[in-house]
PDB file of N, CA and C in Angstrom:
ATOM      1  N   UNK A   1      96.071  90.873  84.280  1.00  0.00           N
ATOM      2  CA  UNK A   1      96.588  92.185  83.910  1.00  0.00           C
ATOM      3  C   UNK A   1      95.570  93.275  84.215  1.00  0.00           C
ATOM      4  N   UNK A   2      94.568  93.267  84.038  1.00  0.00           N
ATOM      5  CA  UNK A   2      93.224  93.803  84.143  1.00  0.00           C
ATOM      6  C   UNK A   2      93.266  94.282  85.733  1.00  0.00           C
ATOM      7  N   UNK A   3      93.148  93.178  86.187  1.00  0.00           N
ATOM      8  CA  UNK A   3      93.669  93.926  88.221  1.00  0.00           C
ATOM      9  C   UNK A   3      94.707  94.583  88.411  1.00  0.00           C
ATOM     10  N   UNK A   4      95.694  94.119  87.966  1.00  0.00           N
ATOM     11  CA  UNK A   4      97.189  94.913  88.033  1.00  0.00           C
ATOM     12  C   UNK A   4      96.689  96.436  87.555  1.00  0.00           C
ATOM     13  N   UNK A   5      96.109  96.863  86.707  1.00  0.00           N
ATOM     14  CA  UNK A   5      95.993  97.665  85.856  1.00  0.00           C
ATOM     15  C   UNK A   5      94.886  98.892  86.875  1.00  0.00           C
ATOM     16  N   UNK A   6      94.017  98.478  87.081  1.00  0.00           N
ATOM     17  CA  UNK A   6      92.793  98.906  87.863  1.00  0.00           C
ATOM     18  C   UNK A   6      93.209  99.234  89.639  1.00  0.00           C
ATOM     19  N   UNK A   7      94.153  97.982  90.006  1.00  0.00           N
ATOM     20  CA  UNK A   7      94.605  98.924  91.205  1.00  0.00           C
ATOM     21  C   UNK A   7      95.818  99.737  90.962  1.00  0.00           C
ATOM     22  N   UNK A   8      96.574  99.946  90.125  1.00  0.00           N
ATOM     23  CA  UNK A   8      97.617 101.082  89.816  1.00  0.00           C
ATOM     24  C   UNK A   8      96.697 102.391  89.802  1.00  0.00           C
ATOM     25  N   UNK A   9      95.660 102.458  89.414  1.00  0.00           N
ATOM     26  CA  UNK A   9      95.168 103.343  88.521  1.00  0.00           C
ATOM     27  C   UNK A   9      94.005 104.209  89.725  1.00  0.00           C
ATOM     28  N   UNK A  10      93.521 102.832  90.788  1.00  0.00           N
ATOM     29  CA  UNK A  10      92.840 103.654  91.498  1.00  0.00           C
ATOM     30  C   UNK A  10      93.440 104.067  93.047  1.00  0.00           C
ATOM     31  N   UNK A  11      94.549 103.518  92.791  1.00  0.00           N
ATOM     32  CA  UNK A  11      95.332 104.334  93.831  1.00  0.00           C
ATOM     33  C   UNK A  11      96.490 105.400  93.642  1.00  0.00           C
ATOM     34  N   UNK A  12      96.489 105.502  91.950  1.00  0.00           N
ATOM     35  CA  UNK A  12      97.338 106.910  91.838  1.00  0.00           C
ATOM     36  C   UNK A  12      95.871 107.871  91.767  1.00  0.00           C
ATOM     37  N   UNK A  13      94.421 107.632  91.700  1.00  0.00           N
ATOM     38  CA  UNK A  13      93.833 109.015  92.045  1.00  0.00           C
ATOM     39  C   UNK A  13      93.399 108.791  93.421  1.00  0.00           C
ATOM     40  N   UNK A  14      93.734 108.325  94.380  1.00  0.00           N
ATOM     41  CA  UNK A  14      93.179 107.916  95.897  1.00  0.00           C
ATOM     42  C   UNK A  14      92.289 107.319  96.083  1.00  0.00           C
ATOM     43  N   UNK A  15      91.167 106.807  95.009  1.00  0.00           N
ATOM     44  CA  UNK A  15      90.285 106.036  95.506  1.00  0.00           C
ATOM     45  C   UNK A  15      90.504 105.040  96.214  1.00  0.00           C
ATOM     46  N   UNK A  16      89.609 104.396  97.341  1.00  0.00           N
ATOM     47  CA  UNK A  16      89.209 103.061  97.992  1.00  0.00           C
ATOM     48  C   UNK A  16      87.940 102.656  96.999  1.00  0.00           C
ATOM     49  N   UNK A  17      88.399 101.415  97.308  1.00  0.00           N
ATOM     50  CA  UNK A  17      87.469 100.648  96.610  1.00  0.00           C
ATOM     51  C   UNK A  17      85.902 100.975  96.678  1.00  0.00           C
ATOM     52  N   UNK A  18      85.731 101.622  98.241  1.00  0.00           N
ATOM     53  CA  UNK A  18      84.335 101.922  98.018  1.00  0.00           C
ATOM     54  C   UNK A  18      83.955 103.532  97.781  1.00  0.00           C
ATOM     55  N   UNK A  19      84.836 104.011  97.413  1.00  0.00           N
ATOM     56  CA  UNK A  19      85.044 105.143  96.552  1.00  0.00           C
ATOM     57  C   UNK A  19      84.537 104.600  94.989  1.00  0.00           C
ATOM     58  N   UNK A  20      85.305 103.412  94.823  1.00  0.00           N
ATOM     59  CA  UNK A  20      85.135 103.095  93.160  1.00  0.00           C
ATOM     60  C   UNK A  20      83.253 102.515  93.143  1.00  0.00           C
ATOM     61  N   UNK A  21      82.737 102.292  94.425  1.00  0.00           N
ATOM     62  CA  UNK A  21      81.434 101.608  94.457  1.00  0.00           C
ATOM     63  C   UNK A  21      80.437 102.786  94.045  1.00  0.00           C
ATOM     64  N   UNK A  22      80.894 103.788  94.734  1.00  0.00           N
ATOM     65  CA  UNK A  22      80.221 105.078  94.946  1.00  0.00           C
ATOM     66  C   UNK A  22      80.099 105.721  93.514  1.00  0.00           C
ATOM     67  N   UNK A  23      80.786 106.080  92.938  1.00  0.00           N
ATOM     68  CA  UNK A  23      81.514 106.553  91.888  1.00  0.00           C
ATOM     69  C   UNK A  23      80.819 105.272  90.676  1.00  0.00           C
ATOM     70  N   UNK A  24      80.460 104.359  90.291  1.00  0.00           N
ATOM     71  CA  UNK A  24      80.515 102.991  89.596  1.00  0.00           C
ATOM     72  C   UNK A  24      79.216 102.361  89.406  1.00  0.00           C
ATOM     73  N   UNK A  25      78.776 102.265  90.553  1.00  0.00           N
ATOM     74  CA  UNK A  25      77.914 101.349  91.059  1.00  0.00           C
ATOM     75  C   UNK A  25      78.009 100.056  91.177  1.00  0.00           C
ATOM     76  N   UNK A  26      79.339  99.966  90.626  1.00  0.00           N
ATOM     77  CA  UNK A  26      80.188  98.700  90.945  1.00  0.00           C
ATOM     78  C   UNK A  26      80.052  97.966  92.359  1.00  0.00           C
ATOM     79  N   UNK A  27      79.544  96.620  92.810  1.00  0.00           N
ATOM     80  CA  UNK A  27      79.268  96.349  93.999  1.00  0.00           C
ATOM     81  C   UNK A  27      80.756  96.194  94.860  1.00  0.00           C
ATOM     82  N   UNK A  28      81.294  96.294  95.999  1.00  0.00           N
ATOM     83  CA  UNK A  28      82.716  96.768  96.258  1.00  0.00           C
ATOM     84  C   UNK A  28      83.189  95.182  96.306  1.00  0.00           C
ATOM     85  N   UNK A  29      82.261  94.120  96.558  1.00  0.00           N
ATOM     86  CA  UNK A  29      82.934  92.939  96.753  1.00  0.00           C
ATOM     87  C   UNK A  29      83.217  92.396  95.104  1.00  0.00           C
ATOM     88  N   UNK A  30      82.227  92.547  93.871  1.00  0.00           N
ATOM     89  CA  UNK A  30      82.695  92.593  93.131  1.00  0.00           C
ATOM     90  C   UNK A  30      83.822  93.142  92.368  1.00  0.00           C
ATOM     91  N   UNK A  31      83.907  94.291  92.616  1.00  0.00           N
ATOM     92  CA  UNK A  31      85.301  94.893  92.198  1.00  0.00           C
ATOM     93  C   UNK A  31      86.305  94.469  92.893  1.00  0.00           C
ATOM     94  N   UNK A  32      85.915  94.237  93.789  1.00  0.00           N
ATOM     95  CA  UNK A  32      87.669  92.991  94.970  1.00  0.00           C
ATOM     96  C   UNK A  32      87.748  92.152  94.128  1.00  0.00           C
ATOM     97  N   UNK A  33      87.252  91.353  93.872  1.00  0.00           N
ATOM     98  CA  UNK A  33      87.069  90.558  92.605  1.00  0.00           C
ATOM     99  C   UNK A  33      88.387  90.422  91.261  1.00  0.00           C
ATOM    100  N   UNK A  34      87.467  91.587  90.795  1.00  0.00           N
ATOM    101  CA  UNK A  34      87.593  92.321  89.715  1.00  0.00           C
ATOM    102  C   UNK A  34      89.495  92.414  89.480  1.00  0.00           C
ATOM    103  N   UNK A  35      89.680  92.793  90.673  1.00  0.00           N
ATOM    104  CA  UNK A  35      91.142  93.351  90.908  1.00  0.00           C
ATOM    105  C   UNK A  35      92.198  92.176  91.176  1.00  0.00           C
ATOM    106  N   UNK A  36      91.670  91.177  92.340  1.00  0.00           N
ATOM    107  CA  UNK A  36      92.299  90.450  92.456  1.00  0.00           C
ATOM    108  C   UNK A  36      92.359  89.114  91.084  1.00  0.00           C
ATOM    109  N   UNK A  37      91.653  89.550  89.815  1.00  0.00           N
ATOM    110  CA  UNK A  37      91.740  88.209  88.596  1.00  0.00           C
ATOM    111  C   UNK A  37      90.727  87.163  89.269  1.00  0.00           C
ATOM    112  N   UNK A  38      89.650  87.558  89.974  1.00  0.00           N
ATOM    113  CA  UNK A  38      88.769  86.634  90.510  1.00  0.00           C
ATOM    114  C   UNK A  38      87.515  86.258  89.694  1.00  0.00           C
ATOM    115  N   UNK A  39      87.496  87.618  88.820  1.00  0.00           N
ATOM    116  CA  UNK A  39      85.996  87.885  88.230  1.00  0.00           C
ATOM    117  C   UNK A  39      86.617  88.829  87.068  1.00  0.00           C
ATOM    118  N   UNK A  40      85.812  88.850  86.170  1.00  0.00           N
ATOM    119  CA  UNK A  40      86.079  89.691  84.825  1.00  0.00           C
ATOM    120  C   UNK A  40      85.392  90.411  84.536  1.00  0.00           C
ATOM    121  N   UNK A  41      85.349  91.555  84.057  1.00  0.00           N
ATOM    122  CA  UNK A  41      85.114  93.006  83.935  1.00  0.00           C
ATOM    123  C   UNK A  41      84.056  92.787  82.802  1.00  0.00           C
ATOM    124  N   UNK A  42      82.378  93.164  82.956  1.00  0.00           N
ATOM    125  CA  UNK A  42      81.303  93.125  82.002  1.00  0.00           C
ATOM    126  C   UNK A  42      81.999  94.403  81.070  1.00  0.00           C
ATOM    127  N   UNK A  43      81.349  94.768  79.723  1.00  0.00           N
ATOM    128  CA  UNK A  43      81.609  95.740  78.948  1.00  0.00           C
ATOM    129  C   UNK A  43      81.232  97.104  79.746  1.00  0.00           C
ATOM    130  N   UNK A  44      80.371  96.986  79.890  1.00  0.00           N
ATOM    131  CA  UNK A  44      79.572  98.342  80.352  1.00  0.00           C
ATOM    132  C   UNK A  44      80.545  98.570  82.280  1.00  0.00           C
ATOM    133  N   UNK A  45      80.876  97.740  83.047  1.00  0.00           N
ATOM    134  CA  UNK A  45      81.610  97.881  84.190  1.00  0.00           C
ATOM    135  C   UNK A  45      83.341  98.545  83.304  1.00  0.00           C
ATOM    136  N   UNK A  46      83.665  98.284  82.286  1.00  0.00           N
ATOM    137  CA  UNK A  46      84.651  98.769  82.071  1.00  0.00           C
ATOM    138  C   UNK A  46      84.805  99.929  81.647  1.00  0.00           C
ATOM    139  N   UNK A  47      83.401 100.497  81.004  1.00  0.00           N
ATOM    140  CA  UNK A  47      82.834 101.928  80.546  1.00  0.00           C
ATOM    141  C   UNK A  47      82.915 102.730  81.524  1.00  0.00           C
ATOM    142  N   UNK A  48      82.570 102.315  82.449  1.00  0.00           N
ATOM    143  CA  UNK A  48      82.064 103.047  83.899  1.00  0.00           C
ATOM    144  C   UNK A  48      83.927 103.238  84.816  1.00  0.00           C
ATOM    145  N   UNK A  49      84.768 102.284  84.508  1.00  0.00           N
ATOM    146  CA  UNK A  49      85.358 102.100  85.138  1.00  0.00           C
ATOM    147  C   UNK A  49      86.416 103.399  84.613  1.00  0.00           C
ATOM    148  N   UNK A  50      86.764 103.012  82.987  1.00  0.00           N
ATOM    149  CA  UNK A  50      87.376 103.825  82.523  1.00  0.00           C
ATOM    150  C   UNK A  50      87.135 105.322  82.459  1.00  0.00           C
ATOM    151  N   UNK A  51      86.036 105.453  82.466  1.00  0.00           N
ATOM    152  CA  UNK A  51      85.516 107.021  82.478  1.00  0.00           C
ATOM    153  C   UNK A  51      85.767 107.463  83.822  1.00  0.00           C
ATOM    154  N   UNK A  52      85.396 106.691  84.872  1.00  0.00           N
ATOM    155  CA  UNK A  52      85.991 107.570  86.188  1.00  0.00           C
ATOM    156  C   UNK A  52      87.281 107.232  86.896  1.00  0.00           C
ATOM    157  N   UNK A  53      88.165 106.247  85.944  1.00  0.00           N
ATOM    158  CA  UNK A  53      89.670 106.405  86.365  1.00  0.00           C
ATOM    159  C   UNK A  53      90.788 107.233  85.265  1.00  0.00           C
ATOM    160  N   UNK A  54      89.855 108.128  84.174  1.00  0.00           N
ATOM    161  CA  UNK A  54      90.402 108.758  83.245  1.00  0.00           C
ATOM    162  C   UNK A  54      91.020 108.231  82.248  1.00  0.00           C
ATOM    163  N   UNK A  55      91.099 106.773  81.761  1.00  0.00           N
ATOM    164  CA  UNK A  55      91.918 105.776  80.965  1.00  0.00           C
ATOM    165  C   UNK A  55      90.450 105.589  79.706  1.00  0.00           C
ATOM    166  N   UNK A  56      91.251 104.470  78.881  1.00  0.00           N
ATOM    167  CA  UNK A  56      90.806 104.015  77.884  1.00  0.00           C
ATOM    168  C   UNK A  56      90.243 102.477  78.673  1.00  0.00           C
ATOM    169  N   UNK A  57      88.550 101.804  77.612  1.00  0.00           N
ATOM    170  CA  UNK A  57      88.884 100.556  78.159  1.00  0.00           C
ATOM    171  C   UNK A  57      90.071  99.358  77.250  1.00  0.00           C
ATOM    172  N   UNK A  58      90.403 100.114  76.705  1.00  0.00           N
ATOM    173  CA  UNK A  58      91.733  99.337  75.453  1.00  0.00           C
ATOM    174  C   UNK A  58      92.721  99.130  76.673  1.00  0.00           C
ATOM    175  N   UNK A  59      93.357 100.462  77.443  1.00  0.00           N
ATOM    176  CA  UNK A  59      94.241 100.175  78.469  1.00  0.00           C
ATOM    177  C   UNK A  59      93.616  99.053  79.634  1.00  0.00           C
ATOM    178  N   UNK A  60      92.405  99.513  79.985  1.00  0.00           N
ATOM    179  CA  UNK A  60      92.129  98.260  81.279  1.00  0.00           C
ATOM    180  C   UNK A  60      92.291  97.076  80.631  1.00  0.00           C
ATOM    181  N   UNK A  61      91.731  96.780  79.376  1.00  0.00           N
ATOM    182  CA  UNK A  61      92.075  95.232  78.855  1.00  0.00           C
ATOM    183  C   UNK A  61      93.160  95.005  78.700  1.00  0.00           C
ATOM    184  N   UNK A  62      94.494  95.768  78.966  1.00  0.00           N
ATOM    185  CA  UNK A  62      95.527  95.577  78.128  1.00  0.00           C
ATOM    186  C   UNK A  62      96.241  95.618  76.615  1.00  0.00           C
ATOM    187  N   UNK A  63      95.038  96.124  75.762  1.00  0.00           N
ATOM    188  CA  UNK A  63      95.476  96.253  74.619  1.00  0.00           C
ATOM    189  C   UNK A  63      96.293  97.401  74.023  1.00  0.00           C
ATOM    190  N   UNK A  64      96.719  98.078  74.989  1.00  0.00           N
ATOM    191  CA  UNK A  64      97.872  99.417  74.931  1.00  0.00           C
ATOM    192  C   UNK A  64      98.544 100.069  76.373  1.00  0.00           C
ATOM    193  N   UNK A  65      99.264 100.190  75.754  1.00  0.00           N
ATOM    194  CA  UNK A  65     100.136 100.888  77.181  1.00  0.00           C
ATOM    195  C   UNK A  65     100.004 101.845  77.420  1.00  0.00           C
ATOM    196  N   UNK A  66      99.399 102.766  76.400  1.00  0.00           N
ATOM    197  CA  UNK A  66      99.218 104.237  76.732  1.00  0.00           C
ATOM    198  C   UNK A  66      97.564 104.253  77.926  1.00  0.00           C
ATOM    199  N   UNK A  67      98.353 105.180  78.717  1.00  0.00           N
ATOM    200  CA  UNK A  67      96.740 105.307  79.891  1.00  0.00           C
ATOM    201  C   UNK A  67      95.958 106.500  79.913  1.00  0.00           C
ATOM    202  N   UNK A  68      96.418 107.634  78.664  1.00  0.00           N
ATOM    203  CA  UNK A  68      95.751 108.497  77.964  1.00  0.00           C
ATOM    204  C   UNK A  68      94.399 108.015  77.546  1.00  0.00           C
ATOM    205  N   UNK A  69      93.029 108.347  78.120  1.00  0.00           N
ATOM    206  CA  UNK A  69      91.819 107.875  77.386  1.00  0.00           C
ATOM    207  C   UNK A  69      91.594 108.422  76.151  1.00  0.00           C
ATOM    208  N   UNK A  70      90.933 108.143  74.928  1.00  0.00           N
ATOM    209  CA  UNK A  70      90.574 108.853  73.935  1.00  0.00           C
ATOM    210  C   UNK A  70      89.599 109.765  73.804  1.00  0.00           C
ATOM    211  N   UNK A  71      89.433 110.940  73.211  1.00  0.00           N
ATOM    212  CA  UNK A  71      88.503 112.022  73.281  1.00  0.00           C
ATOM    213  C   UNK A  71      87.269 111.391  73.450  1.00  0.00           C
ATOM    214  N   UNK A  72      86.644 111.759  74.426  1.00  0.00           N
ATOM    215  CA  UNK A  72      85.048 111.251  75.053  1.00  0.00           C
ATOM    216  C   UNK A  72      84.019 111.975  73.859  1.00  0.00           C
ATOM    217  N   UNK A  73      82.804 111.093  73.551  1.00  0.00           N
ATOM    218  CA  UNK A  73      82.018 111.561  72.950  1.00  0.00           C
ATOM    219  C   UNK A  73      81.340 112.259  74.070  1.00  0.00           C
ATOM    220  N   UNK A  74      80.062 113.503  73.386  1.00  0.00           N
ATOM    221  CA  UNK A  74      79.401 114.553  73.958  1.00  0.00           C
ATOM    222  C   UNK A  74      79.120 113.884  75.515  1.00  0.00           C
ATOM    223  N   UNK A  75      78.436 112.379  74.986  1.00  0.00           N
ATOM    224  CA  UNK A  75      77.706 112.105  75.697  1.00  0.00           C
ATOM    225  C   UNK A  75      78.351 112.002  77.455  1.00  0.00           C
ATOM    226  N   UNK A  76      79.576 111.658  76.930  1.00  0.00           N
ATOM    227  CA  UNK A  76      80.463 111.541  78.044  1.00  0.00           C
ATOM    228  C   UNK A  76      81.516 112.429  78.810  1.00  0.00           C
ATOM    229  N   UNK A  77      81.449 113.708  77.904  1.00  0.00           N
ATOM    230  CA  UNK A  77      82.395 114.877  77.649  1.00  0.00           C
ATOM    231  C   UNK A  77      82.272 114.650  79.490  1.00  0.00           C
ATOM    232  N   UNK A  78      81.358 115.007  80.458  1.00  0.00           N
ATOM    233  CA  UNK A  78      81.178 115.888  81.596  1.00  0.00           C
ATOM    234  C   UNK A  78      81.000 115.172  82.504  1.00  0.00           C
ATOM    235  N   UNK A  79      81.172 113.986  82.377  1.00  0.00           N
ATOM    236  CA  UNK A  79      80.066 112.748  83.525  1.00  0.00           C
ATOM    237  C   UNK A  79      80.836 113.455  84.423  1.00  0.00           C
ATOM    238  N   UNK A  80      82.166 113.619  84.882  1.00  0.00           N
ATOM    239  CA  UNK A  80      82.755 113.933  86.213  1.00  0.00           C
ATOM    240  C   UNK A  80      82.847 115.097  86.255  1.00  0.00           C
ATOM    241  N   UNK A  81      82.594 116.056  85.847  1.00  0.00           N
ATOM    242  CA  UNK A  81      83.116 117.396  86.210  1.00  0.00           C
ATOM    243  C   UNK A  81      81.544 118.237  86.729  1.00  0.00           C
TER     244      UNK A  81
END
């Protein structure tokens, strides 16, 4: 579900995968991975993931359907802007 979830998400904002490397520091063969249910998402790769695909990591795990992220603390208010 986790892949299903992660490529919906990075191809409704246009990323390529090595967009998501760039953006992540996610290594791009790992995140192929990642997507295809090959490999599983560390805590901190899902932090990173969720903050720059605008979601919650509750939604990448599947634990809600809503893909609204929750109000970012300070720390995180700006990473992308």
């Amino acid at each position: 579900m986790t892949g299903e979830r992660l490529r919906t998400l990075r191809q409704e904002k246009g990323f390529t995968q090595v967009k998501i490397q760039m953006l992540t520091g996610i290594d791009q063969s790992d995140y192929s991975k990642i997507e295809s249910g090959k490999r599983y998402l560390t805590v901190e790769q899902a932090k990173r993931l969720a903050i720059v695909l605008g979601t919650s990591t509750d939604f990448l795990f599947g634990l809600t359907d809503i893909k609204t992220p929750y109000p970012r603390s300070d720390a995180f208010r700006n990473v992308l802007e």
